[in-house]
N, C-alpha and C. Protein backbone atom coordinates (compact mmCIF):
# COMPACT_ATOMS: atom_id res chain seq x y z
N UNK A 1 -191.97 24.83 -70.13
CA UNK A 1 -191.13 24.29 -69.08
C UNK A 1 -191.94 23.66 -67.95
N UNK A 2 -193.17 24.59 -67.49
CA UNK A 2 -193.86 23.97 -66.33
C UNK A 2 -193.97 22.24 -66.96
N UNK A 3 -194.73 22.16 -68.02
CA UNK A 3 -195.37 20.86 -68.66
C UNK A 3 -194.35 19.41 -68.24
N UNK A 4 -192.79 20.00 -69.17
CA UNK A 4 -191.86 19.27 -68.66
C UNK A 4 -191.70 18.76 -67.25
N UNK A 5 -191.54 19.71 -66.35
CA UNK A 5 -191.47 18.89 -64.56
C UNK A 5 -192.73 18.48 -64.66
N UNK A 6 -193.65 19.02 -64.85
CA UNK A 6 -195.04 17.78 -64.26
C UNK A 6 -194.94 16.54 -65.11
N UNK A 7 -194.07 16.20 -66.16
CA UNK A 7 -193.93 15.12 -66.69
C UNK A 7 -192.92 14.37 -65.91
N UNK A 8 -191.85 15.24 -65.52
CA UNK A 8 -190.40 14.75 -64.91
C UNK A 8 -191.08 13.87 -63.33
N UNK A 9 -191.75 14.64 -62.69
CA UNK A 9 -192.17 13.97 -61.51
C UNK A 9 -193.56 12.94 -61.67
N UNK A 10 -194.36 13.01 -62.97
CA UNK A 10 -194.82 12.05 -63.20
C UNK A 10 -194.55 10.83 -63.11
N UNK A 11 -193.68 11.18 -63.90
CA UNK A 11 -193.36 9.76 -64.26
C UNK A 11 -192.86 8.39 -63.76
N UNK A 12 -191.70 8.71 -62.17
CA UNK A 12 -191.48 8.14 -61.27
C UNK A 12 -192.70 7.52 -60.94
N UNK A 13 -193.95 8.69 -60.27
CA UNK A 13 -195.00 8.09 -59.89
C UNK A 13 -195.65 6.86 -60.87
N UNK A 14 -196.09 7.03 -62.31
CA UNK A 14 -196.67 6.28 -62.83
C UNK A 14 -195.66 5.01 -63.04
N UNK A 15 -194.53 5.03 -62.55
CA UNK A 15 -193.46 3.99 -62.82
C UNK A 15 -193.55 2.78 -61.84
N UNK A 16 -193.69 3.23 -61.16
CA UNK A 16 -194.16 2.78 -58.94
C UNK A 16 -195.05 2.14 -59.05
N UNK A 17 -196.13 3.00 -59.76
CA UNK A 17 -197.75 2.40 -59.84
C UNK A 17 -197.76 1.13 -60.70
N UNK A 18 -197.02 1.04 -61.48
CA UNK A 18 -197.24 0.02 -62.52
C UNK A 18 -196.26 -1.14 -62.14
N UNK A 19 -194.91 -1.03 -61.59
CA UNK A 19 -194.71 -1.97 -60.62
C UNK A 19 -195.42 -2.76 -59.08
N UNK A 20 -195.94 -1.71 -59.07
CA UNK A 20 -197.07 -2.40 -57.60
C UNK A 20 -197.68 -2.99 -58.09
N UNK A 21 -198.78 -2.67 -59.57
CA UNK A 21 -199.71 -3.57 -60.21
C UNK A 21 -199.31 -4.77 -60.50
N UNK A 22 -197.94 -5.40 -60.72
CA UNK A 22 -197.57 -6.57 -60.98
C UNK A 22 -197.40 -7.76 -59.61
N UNK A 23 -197.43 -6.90 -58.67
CA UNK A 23 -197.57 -7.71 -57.03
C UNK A 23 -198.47 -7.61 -56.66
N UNK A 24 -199.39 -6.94 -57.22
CA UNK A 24 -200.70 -6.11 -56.22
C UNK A 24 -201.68 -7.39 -56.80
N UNK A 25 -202.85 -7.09 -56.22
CA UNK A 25 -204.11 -7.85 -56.73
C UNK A 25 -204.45 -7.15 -57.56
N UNK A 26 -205.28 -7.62 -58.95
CA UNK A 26 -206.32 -7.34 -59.86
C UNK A 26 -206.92 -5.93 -59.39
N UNK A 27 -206.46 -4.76 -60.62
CA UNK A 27 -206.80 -3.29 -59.85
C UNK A 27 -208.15 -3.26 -61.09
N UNK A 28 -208.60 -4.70 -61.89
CA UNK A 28 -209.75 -4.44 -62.43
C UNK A 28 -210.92 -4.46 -62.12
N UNK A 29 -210.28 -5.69 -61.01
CA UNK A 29 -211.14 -5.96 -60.17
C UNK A 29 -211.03 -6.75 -58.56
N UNK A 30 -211.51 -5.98 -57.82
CA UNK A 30 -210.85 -5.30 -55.96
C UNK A 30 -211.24 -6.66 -55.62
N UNK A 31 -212.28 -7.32 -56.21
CA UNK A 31 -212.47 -8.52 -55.28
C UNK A 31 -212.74 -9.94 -55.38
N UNK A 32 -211.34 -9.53 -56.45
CA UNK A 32 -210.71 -10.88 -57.27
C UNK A 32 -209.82 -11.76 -56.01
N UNK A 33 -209.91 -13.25 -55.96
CA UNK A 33 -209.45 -13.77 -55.14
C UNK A 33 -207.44 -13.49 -55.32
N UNK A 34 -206.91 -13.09 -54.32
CA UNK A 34 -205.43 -12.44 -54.53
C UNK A 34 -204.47 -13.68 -55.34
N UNK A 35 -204.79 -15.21 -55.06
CA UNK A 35 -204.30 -16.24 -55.69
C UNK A 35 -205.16 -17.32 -56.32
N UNK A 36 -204.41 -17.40 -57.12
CA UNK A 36 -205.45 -18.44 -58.34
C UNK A 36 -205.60 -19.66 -57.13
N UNK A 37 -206.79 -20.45 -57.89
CA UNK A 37 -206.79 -21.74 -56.57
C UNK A 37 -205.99 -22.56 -56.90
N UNK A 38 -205.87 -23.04 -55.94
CA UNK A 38 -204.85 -24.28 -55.25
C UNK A 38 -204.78 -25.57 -55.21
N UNK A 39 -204.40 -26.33 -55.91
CA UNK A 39 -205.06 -27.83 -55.51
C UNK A 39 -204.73 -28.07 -54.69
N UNK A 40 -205.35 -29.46 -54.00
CA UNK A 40 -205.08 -30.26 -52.95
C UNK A 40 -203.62 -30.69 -52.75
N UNK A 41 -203.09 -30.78 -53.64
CA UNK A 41 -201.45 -31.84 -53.93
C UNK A 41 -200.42 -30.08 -53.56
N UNK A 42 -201.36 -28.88 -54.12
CA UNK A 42 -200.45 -27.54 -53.96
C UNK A 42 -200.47 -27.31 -51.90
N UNK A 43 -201.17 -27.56 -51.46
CA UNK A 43 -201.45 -27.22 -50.17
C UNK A 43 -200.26 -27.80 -49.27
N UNK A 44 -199.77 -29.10 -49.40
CA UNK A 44 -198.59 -29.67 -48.83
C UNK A 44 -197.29 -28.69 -49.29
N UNK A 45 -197.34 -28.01 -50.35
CA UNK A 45 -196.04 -26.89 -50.76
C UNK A 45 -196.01 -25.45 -49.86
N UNK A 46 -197.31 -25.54 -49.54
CA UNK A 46 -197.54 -24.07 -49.21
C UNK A 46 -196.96 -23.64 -47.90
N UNK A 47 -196.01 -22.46 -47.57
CA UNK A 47 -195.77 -22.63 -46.20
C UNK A 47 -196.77 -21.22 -45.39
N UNK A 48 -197.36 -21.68 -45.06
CA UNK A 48 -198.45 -21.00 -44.25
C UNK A 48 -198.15 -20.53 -42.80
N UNK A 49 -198.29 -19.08 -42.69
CA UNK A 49 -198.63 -18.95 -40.77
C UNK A 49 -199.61 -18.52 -40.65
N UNK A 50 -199.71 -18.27 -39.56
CA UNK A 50 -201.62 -17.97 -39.10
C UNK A 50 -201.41 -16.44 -38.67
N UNK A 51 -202.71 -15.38 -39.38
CA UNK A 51 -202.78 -14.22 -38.94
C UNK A 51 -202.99 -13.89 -37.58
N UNK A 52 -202.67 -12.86 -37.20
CA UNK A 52 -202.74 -13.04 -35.36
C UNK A 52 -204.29 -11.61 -35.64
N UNK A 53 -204.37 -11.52 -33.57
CA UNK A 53 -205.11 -10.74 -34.16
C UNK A 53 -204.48 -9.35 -33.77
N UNK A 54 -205.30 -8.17 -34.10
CA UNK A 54 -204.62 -7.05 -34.05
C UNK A 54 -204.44 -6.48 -32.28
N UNK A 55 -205.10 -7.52 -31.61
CA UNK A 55 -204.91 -7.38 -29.47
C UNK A 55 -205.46 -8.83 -29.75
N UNK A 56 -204.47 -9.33 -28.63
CA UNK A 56 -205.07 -10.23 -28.20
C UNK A 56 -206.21 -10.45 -27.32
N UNK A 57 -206.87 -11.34 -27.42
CA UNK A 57 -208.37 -11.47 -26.77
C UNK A 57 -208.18 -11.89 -25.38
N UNK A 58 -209.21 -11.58 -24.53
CA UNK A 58 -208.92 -11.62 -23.38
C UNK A 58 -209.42 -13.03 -22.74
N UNK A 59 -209.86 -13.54 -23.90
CA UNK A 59 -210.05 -14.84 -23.31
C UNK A 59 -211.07 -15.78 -24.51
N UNK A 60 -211.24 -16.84 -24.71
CA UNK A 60 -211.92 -17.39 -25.63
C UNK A 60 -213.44 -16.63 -25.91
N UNK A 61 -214.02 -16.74 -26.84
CA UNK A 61 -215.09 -15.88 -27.36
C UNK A 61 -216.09 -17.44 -28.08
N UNK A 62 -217.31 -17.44 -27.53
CA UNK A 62 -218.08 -17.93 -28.03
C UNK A 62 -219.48 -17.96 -28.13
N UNK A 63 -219.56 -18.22 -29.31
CA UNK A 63 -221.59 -17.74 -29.63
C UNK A 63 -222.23 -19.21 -29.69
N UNK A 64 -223.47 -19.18 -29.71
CA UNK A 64 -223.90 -20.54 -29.92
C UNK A 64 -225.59 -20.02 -30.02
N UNK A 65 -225.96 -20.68 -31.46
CA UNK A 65 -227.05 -20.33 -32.53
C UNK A 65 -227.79 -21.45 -32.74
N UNK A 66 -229.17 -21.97 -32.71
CA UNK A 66 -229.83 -23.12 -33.43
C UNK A 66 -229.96 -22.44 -34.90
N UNK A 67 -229.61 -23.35 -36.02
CA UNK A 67 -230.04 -22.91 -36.96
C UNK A 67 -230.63 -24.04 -37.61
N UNK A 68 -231.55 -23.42 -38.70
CA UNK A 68 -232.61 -24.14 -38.82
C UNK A 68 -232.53 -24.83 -40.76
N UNK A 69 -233.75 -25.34 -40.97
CA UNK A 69 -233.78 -25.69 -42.47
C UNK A 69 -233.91 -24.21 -43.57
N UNK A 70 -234.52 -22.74 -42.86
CA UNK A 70 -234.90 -21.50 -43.20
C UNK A 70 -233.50 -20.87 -43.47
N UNK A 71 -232.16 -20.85 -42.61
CA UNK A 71 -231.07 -20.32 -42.45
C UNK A 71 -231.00 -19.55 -41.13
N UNK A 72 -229.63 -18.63 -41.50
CA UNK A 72 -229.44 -17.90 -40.54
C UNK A 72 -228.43 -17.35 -40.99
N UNK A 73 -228.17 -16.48 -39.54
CA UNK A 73 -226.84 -15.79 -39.52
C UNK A 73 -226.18 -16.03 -37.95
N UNK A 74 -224.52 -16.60 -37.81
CA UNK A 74 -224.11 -16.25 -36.51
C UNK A 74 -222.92 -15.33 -36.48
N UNK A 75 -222.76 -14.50 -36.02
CA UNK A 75 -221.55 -13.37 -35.74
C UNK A 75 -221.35 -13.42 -34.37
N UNK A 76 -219.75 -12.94 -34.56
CA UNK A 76 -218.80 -12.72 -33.31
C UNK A 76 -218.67 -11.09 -33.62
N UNK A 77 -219.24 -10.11 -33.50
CA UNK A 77 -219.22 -8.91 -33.71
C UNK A 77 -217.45 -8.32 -33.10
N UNK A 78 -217.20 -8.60 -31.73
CA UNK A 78 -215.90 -8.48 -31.50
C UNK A 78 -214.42 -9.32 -32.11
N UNK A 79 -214.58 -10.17 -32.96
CA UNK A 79 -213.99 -10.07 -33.67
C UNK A 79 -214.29 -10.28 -35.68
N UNK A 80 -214.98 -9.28 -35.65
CA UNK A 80 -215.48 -9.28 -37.10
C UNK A 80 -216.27 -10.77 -38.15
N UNK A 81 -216.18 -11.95 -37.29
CA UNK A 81 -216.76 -12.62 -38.20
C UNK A 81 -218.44 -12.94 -38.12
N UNK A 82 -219.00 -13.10 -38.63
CA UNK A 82 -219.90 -13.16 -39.66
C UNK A 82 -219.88 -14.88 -40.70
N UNK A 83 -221.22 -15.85 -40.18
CA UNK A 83 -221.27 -17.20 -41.01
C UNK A 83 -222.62 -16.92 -41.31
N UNK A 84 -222.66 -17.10 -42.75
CA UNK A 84 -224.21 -17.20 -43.15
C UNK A 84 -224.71 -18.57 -43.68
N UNK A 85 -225.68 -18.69 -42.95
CA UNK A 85 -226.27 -20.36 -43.52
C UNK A 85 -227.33 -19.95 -44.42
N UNK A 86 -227.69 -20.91 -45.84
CA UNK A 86 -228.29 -20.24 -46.50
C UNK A 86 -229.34 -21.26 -46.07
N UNK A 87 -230.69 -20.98 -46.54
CA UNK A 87 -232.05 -21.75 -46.74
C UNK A 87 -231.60 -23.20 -47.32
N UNK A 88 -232.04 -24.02 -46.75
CA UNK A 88 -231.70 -25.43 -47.07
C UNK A 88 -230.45 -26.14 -46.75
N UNK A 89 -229.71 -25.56 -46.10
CA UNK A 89 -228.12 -25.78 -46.02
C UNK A 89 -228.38 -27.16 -45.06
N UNK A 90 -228.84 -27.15 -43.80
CA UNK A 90 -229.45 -28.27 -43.08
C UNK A 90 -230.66 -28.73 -43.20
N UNK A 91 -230.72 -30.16 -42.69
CA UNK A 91 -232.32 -30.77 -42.87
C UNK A 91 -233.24 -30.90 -41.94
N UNK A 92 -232.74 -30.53 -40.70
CA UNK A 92 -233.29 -30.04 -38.94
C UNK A 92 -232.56 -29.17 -38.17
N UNK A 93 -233.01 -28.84 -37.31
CA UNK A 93 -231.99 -28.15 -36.75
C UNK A 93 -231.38 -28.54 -36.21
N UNK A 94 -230.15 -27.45 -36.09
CA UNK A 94 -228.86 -27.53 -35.09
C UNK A 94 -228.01 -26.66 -34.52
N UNK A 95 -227.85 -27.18 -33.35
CA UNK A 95 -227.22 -26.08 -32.37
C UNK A 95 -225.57 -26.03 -32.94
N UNK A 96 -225.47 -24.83 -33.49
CA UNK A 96 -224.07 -24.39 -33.97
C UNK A 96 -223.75 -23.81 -32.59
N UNK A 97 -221.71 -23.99 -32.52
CA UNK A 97 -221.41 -23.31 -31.48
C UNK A 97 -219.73 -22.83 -32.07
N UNK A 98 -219.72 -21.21 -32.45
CA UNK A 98 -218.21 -21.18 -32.74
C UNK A 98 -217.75 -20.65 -31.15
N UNK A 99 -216.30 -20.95 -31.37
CA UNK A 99 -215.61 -20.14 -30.74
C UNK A 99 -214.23 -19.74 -31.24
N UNK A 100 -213.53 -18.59 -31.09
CA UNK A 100 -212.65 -17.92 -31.28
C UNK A 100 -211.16 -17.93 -30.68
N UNK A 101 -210.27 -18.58 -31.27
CA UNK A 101 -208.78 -18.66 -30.63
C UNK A 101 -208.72 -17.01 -30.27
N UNK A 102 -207.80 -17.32 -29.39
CA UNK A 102 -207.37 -15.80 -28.42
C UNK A 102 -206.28 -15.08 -29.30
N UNK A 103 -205.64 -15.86 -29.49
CA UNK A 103 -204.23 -14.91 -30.38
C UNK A 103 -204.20 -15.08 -31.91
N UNK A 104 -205.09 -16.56 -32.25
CA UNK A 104 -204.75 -16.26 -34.31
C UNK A 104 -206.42 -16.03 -34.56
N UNK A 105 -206.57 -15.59 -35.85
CA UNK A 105 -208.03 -15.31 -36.45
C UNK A 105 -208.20 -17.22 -36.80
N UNK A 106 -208.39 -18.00 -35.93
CA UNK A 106 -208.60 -19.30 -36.01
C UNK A 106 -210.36 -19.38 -34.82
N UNK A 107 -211.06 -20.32 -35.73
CA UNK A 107 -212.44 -20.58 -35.12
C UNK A 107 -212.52 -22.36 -34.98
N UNK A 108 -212.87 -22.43 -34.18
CA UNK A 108 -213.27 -24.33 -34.18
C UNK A 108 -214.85 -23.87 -34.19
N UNK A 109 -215.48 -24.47 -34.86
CA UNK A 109 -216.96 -24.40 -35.37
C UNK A 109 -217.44 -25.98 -35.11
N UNK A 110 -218.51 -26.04 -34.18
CA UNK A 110 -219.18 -26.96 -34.16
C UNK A 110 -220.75 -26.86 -33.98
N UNK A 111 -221.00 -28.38 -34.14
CA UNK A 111 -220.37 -29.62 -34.37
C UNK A 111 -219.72 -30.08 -35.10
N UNK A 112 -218.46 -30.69 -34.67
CA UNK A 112 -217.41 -30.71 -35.67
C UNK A 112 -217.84 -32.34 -36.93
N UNK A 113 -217.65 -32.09 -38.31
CA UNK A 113 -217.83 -33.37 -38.55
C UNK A 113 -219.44 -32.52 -39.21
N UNK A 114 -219.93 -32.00 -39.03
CA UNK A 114 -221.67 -31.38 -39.69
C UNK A 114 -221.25 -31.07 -41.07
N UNK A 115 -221.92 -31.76 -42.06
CA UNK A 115 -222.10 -31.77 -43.57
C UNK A 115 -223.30 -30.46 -43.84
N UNK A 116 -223.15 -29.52 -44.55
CA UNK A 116 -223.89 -29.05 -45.08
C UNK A 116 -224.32 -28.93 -46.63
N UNK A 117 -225.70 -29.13 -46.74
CA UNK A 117 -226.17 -28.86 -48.19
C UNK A 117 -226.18 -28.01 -49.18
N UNK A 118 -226.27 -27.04 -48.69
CA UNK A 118 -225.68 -25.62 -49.47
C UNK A 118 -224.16 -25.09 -49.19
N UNK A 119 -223.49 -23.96 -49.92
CA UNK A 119 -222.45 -23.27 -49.56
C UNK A 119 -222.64 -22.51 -48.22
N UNK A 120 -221.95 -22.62 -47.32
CA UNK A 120 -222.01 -21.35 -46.30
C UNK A 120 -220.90 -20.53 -46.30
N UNK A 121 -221.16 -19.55 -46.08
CA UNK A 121 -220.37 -18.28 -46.31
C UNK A 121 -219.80 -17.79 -45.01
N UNK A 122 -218.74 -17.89 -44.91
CA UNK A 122 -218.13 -17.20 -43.75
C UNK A 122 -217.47 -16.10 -44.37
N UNK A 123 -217.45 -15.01 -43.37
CA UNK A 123 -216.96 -13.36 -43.87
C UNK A 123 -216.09 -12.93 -42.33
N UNK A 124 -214.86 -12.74 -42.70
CA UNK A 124 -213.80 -12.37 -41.53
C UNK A 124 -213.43 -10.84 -41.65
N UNK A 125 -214.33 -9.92 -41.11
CA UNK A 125 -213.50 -8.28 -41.71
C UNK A 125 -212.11 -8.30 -41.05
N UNK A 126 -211.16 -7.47 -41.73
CA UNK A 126 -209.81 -7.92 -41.08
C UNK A 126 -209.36 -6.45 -40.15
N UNK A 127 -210.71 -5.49 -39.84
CA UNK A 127 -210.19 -4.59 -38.85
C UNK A 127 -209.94 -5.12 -37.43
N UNK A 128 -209.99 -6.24 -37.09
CA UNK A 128 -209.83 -6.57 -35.66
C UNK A 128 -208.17 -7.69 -36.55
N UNK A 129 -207.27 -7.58 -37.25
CA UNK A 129 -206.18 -8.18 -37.53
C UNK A 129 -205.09 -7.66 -37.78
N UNK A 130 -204.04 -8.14 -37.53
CA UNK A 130 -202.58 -7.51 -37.99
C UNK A 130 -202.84 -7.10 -39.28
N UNK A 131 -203.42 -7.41 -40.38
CA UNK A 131 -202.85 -7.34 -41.67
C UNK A 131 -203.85 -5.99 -41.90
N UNK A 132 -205.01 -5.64 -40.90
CA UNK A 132 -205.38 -4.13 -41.53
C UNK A 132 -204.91 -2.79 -41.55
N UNK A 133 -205.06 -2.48 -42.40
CA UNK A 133 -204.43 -0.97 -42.49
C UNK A 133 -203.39 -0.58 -43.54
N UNK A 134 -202.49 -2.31 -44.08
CA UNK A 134 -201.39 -2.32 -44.20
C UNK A 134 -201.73 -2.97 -46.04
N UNK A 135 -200.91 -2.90 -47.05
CA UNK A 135 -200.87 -2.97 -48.42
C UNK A 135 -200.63 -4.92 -47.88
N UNK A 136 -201.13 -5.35 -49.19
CA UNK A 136 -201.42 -6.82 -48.60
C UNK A 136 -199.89 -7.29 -49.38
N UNK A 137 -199.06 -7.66 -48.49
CA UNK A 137 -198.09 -8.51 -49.65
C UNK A 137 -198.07 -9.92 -49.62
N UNK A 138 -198.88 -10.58 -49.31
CA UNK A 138 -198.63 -11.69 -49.58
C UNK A 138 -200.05 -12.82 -49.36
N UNK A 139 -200.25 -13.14 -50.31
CA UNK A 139 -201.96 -13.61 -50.44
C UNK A 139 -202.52 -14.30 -48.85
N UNK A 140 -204.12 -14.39 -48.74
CA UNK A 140 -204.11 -14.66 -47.86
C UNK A 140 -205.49 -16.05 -48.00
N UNK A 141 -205.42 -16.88 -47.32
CA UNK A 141 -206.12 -18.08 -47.28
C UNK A 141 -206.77 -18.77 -46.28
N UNK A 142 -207.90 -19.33 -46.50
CA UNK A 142 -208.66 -19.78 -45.34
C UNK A 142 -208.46 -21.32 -45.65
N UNK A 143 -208.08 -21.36 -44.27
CA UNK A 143 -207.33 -22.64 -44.07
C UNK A 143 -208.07 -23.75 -43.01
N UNK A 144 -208.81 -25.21 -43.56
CA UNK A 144 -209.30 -26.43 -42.65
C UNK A 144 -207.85 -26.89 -42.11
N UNK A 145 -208.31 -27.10 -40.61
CA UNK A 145 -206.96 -27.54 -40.26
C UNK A 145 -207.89 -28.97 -38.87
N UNK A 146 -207.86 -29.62 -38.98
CA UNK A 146 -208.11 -30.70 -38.34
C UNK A 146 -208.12 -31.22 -36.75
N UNK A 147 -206.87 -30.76 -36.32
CA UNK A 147 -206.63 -31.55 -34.97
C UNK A 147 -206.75 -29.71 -34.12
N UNK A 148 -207.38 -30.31 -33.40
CA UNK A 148 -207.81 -28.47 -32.46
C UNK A 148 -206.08 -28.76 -31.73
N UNK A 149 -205.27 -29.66 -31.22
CA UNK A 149 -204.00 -29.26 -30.83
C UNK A 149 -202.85 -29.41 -31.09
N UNK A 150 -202.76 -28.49 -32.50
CA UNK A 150 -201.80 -28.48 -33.37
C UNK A 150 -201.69 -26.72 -32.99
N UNK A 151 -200.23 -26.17 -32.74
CA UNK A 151 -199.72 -25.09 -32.42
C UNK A 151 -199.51 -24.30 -33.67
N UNK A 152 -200.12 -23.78 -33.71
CA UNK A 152 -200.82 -22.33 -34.60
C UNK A 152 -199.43 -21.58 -34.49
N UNK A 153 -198.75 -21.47 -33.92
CA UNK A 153 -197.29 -20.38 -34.35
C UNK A 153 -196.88 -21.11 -35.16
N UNK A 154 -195.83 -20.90 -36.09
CA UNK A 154 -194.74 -21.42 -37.21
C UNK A 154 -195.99 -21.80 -38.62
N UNK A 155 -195.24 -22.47 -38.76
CA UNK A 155 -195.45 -23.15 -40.25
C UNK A 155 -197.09 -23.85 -40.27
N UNK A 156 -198.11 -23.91 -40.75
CA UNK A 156 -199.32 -24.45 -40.06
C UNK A 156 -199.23 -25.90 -40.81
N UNK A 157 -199.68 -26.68 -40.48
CA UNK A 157 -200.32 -28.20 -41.16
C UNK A 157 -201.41 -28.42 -41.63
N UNK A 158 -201.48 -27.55 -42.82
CA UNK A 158 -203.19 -27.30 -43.76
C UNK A 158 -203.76 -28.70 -44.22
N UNK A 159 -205.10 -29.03 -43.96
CA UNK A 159 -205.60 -29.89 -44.75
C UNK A 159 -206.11 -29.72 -45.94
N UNK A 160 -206.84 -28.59 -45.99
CA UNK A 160 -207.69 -27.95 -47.06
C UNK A 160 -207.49 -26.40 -46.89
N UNK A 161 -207.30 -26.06 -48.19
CA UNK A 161 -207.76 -24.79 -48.33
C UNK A 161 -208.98 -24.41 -48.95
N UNK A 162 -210.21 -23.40 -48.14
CA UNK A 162 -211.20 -23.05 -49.34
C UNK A 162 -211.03 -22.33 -50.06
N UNK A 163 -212.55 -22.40 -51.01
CA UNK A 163 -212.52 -21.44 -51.99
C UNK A 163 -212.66 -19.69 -50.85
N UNK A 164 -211.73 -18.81 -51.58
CA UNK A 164 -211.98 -17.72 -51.01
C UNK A 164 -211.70 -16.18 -51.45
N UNK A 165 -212.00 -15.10 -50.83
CA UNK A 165 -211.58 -14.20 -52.10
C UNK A 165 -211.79 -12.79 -50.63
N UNK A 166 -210.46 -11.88 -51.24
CA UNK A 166 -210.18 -10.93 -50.23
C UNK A 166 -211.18 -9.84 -50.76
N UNK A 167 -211.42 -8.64 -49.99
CA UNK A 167 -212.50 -7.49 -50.45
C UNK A 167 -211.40 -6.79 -49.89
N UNK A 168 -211.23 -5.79 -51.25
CA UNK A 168 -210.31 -4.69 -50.84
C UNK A 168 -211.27 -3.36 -50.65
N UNK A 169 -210.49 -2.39 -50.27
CA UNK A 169 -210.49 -1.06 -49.91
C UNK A 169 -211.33 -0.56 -51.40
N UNK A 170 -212.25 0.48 -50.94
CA UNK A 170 -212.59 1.02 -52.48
C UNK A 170 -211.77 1.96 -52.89
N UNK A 171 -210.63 2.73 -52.07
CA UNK A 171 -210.32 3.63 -52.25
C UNK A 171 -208.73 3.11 -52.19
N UNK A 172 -208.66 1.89 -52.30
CA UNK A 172 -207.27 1.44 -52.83
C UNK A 172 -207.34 -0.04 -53.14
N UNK A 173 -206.91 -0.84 -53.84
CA UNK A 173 -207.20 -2.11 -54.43
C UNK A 173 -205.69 -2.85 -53.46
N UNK A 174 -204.81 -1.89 -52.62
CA UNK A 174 -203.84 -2.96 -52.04
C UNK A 174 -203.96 -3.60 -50.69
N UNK A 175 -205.16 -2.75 -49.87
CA UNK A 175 -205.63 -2.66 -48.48
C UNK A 175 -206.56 -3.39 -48.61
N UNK A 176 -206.61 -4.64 -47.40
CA UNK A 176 -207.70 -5.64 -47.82
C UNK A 176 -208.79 -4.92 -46.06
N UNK A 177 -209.67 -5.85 -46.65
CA UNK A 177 -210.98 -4.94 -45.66
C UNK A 177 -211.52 -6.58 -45.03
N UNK A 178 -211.41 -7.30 -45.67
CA UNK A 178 -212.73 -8.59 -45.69
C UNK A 178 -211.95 -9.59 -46.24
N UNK A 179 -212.17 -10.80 -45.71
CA UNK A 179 -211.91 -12.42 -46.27
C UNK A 179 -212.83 -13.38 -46.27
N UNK A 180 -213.42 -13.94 -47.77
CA UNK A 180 -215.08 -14.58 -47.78
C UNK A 180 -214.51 -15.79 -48.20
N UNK A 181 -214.94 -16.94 -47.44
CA UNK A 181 -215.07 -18.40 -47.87
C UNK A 181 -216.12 -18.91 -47.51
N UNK A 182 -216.29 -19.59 -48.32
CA UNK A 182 -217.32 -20.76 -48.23
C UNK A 182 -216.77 -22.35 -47.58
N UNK A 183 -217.37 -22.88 -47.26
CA UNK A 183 -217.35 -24.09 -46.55
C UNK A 183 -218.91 -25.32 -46.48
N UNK A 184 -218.41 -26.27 -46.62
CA UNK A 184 -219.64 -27.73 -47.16
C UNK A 184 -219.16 -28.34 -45.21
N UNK A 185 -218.41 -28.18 -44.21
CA UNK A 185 -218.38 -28.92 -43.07
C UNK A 185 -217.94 -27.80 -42.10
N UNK A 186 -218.46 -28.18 -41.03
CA UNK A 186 -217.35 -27.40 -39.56
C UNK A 186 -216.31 -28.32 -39.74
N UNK A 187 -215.54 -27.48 -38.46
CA UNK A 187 -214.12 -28.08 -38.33
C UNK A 187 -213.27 -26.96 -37.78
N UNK A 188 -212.09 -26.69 -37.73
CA UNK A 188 -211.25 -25.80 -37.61
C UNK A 188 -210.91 -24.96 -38.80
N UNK A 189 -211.34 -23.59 -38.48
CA UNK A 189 -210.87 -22.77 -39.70
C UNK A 189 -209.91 -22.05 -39.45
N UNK A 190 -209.01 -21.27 -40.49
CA UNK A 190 -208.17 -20.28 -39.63
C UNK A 190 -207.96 -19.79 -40.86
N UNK A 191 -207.25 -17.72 -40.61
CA UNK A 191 -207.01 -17.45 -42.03
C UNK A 191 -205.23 -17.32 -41.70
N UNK A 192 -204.76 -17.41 -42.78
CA UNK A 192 -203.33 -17.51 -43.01
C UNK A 192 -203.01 -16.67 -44.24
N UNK A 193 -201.94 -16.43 -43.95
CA UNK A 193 -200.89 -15.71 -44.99
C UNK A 193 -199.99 -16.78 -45.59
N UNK A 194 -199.13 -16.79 -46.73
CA UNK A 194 -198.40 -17.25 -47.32
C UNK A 194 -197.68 -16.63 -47.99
């Protein structure tokens, strides 16, 4: 009889679990990008808002880095991001300068218009964002957006989306921790939900 109830209340559970797996991200693998990519022609369908952050900032946030033909690294430690330039990415140096919107996880990175030679890696941890803590429902994307005064509430006006891919929780595959894209230009970045 015991065997029976531990089957009886099993089973709900394993029932739950296997419906979450069909919304959830890849539980084969945590740091599979949450949506297949996107083309260019898919980005005009997409209706996008911009993640806020988890407090608003008390005022614009900005770093400013020479980086060189060797690489680098620039971080905003207060709000989790992290850009890595790899070795060769530029061909002299240059004075990078991000700064940080106050209310969405949005960066204008300059000089705006700077081509780079290698991939650079930008890394957004999402403990300074609304969406940490919380089971992810609805994929999330790093979004080029063009004109610095275009109003970030509602619906956004994406130009590009990058390539990008969420890092979940090790100790749960639905809790995202991290959002990694790469990027070939500055410009306006921002991450969004859909």
């Amino acid at each position: 009889m015991p065997r029976l109830r531990l089957f009886n209340s099993f089973a709900p559970l394993a029932g739950a679990f296997l419906i979450a797996s069909c919304v959830a991200p890849d539980l084969a693998n945590p740091t599979a990008p949450v949506a297949g990519t996107t083309s260019p022609h898919d980005v005009l369908n997409l209706q996008l808002t911009a993640v806020k952050w988890k407090q608003q900032l008390d005022g614009p946030l900005t770093v400013s880095q020479t980086i060189d033909q060797s690489g680098g690294t620039i971080s905003i430690p207060e709000t989790g991001l992290t850009i890595g330039f790899p070795a060769g990415a530029v061909t002299s140096p240059v004075a990078i300068t991000v700064t940080a919107d106050v209310k969405y996880v949005a960066y204008k990175m300059e000089p705006a218009g700077t081509q780079f030679l290698q991939d650079v890696v930008v890394t957004q941890q999402l403990n300074t964002t609304q969406v940490y803590g919380l089971p992810l429902t609805s994929a999330l994307y790093a979004a080029y957006i063009a004109d610095d005064g275009v109003n970030l509430s509602g619906v956004l006006p994406v130009l590009e989306l990058e390539p990008s891919t969420t890092i979940f929780s090790p100790l749960s595959s639905l809790f995202p921790q991290a959002e990694v894209w790469t990027i070939r230009h500055f410009s306006r970045y921002i991450l969004a939900s859909g």
